[in-house]
Structure formats: C-alpha cells, structure tokens
PDB file of N, CA and C in Angstrom:
ATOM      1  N   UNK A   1      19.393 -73.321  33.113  1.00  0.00           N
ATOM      2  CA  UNK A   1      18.066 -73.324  33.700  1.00  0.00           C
ATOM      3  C   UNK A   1      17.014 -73.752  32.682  1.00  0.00           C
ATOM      4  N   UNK A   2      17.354 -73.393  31.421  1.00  0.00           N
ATOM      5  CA  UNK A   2      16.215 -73.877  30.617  1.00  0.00           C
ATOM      6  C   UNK A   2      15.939 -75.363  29.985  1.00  0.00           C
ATOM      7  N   UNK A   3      17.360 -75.688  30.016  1.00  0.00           N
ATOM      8  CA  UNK A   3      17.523 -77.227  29.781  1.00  0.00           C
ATOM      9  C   UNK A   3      16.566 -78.298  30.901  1.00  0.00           C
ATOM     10  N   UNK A   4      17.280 -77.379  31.946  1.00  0.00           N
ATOM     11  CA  UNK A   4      16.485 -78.176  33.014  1.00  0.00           C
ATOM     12  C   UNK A   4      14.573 -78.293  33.364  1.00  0.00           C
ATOM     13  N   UNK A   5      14.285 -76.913  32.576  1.00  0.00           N
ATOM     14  CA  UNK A   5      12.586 -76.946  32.622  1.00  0.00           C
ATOM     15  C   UNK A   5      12.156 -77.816  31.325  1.00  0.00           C
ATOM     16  N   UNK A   6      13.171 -77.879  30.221  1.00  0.00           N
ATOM     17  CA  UNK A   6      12.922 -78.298  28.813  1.00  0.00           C
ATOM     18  C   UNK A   6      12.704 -80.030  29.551  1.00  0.00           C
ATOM     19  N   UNK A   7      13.297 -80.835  30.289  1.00  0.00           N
ATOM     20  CA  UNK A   7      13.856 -81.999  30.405  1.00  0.00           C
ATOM     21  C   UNK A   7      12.490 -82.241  31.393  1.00  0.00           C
ATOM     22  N   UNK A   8      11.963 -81.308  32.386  1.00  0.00           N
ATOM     23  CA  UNK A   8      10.759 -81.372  33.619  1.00  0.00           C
ATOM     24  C   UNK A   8       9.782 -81.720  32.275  1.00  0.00           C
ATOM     25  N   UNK A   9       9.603 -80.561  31.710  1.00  0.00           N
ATOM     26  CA  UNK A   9       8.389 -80.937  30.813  1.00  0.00           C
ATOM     27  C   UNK A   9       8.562 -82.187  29.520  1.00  0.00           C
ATOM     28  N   UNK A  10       9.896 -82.404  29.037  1.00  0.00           N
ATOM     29  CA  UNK A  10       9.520 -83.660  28.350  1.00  0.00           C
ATOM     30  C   UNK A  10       9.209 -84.656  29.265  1.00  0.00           C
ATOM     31  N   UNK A  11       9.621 -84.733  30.312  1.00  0.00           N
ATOM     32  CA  UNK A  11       9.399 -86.144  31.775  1.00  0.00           C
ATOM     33  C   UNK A  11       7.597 -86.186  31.628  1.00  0.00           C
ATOM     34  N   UNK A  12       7.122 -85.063  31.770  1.00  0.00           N
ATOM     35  CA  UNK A  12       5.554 -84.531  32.254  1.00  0.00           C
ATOM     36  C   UNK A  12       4.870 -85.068  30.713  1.00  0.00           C
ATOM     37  N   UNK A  13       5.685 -84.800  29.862  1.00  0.00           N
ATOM     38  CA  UNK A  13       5.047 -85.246  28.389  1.00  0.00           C
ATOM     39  C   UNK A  13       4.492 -86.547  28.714  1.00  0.00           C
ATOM     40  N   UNK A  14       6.111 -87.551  28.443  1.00  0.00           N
ATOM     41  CA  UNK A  14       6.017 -88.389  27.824  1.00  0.00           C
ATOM     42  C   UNK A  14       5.367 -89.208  29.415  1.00  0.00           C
ATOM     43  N   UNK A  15       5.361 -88.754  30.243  1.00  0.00           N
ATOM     44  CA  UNK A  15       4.466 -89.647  31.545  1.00  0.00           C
ATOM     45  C   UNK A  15       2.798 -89.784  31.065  1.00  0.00           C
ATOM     46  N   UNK A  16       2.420 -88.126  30.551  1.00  0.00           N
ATOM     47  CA  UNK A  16       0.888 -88.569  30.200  1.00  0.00           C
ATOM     48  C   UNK A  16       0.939 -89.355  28.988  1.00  0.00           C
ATOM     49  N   UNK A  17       1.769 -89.391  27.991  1.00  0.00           N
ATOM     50  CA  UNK A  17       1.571 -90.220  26.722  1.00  0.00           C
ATOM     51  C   UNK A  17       1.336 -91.658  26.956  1.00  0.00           C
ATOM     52  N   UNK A  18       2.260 -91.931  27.697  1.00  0.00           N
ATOM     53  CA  UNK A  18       2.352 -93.459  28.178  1.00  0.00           C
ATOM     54  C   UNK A  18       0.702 -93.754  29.162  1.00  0.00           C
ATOM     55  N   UNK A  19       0.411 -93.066  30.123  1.00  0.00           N
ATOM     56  CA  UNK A  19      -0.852 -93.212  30.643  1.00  0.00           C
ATOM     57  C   UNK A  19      -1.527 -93.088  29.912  1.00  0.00           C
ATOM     58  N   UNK A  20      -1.859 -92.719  28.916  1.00  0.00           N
ATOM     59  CA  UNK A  20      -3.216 -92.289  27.709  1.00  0.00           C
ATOM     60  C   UNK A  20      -3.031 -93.402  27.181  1.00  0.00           C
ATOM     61  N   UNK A  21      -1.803 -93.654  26.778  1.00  0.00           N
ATOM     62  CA  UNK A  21      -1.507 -95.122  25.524  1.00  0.00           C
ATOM     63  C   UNK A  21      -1.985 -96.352  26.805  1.00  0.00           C
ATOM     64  N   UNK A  22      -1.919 -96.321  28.106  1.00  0.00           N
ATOM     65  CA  UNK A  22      -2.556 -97.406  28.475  1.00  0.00           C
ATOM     66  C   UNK A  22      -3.762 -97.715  28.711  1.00  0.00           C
ATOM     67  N   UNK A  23      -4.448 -96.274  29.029  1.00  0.00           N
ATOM     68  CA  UNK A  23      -6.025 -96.319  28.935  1.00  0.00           C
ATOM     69  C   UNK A  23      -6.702 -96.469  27.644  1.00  0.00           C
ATOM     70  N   UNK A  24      -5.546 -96.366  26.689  1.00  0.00           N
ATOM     71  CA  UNK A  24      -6.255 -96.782  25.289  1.00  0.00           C
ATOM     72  C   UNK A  24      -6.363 -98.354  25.256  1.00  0.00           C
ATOM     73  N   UNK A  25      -5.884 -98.885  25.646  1.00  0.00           N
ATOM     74  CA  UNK A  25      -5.546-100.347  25.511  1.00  0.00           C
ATOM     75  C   UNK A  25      -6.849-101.177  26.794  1.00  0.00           C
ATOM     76  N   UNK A  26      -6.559-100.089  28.335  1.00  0.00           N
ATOM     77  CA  UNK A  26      -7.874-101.042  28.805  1.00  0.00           C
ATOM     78  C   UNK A  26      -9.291-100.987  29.044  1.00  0.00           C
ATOM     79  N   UNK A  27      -9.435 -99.798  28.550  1.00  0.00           N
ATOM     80  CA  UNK A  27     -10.809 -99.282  28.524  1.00  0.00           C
ATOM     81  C   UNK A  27     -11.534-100.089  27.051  1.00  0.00           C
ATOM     82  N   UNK A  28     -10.957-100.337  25.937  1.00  0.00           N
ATOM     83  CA  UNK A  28     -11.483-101.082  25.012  1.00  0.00           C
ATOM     84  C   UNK A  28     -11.832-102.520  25.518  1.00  0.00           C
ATOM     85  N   UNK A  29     -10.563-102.986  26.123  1.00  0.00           N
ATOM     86  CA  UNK A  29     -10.570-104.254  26.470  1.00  0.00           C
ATOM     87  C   UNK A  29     -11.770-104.294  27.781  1.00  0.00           C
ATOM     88  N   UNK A  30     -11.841-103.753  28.804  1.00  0.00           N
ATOM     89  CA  UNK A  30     -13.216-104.113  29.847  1.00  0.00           C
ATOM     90  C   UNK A  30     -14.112-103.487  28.748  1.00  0.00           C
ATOM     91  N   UNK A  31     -14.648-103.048  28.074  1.00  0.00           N
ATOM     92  CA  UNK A  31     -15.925-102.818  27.229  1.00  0.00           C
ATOM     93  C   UNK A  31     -16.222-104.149  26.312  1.00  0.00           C
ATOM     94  N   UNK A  32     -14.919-104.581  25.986  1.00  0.00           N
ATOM     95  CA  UNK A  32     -15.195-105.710  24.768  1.00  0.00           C
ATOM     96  C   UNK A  32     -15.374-106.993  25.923  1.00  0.00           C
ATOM     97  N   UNK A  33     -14.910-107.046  27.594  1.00  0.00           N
ATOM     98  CA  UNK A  33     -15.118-107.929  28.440  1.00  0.00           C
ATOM     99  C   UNK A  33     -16.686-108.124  28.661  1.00  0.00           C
ATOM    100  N   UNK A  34     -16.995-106.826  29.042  1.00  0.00           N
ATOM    101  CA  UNK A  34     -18.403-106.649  29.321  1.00  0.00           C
ATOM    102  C   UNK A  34     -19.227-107.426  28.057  1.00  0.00           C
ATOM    103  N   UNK A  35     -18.874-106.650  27.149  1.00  0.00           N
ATOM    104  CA  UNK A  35     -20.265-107.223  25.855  1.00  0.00           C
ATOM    105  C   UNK A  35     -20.060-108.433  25.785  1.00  0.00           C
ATOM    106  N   UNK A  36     -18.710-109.563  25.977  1.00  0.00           N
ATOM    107  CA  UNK A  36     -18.518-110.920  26.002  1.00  0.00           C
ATOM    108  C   UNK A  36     -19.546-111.625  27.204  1.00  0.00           C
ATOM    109  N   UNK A  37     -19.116-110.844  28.338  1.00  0.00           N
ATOM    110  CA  UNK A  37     -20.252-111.354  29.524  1.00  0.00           C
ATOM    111  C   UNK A  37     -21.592-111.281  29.452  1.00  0.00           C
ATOM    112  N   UNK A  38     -22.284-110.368  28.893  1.00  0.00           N
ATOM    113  CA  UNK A  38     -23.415-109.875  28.659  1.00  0.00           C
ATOM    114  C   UNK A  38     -23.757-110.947  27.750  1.00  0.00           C
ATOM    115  N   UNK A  39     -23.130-111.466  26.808  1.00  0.00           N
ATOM    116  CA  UNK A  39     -23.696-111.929  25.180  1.00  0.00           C
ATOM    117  C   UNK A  39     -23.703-113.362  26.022  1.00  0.00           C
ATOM    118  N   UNK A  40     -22.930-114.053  26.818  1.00  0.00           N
ATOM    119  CA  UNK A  40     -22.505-115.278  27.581  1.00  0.00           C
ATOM    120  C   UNK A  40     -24.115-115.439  28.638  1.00  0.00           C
ATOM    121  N   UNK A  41     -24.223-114.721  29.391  1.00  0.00           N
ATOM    122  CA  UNK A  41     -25.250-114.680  30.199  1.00  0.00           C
ATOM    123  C   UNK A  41     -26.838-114.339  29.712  1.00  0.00           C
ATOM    124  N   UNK A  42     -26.701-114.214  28.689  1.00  0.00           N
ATOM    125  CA  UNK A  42     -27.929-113.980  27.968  1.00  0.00           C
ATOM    126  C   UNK A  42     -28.363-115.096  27.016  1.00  0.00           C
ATOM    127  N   UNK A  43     -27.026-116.061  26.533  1.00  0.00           N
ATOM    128  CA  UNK A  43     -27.470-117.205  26.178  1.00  0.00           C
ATOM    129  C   UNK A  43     -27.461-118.546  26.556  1.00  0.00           C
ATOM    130  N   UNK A  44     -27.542-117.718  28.161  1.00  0.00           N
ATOM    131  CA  UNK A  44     -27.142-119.253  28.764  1.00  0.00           C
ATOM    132  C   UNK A  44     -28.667-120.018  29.210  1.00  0.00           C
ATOM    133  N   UNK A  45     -28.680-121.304  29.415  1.00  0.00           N
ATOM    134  CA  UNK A  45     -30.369-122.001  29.591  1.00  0.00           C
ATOM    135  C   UNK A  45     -30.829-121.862  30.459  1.00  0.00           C
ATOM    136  N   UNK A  46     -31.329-121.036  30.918  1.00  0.00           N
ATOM    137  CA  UNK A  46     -32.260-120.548  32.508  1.00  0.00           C
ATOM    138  C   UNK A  46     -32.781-121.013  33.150  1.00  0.00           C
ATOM    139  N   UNK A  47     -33.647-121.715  33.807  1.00  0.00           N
ATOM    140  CA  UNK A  47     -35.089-123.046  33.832  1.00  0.00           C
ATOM    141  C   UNK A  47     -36.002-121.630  34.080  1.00  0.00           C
ATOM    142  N   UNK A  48     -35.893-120.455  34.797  1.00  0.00           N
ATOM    143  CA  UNK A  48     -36.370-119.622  34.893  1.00  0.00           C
ATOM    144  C   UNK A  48     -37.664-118.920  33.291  1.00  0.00           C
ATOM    145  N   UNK A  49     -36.499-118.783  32.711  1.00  0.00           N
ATOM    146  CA  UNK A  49     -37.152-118.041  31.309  1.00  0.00           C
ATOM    147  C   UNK A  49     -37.209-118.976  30.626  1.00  0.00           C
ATOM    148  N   UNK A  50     -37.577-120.386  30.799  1.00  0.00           N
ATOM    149  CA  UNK A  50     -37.771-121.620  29.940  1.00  0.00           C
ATOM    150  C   UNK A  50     -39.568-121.526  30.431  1.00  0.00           C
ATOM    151  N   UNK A  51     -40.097-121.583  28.946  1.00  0.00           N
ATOM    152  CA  UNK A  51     -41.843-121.902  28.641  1.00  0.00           C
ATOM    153  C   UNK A  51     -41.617-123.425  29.089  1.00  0.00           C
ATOM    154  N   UNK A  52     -42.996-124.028  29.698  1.00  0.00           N
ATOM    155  CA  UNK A  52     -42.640-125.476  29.807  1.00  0.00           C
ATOM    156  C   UNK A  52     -44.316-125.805  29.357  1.00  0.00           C
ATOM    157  N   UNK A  53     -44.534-126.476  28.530  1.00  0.00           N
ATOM    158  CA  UNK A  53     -45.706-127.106  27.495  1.00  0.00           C
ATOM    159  C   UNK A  53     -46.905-127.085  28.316  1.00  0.00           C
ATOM    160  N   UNK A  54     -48.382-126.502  28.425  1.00  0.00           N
ATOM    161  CA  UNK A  54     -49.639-126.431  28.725  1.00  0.00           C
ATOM    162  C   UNK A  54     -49.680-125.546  29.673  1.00  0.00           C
ATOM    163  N   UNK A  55     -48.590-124.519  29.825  1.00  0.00           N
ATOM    164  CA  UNK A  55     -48.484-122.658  30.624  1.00  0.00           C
ATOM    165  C   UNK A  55     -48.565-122.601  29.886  1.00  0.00           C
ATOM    166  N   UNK A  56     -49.389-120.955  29.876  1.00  0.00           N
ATOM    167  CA  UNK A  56     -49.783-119.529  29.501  1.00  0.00           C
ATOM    168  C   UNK A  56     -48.929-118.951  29.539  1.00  0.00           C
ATOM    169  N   UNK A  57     -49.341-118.115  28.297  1.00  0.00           N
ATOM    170  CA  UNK A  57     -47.653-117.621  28.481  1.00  0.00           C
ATOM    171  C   UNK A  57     -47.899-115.881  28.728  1.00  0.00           C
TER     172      UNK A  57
END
C-alpha cells in the first residue's frame, strides 16, 4: 500500500514540475513578445504623429 501512495505522489510531483518548467519557458517568451511588439509599433512612421512644416505644434 505504501509503494503504491509513494508512486501516486511521485506521478503528482513530477506532473507539477514539468508544468512549472513550461510556464517558465512561456511566460518569459510572451513578455519578451510583447516588449518586441511594443518597441516595433512605436517605431514605426505614422503620418498621424508626423509634424508637417508651418503647423503649430
């Protein structure tokens, strides 16, 4: 009987290890997506936020 709870809980272990080890991997990666998009769309040429010569600014 104890083998068998010993074997439930390594299963239960190593299931969250593996889920943690993958949220380590994509939660960096969409954060480092985001700041790529953000940094992309912020330097892109607008006609909007373009001054155009004898406007007030």
């Amino acid at each position: 009987m104890g083998a068998k709870i010993a074997r439930v809980l390594f299963l239960v272990t190593a299931m969250m290890f593996f889920a943690i080890l993958a949220l380590d991997i994509a939660v960096p990666t969409l954060v480092l997506c985001t700041m790529a998009l953000s940094t992309w769309l912020v330097s892109l040429d607008l006609p909007v936020a373009r001054k155009h010569g004898g406007e007030a600014a």
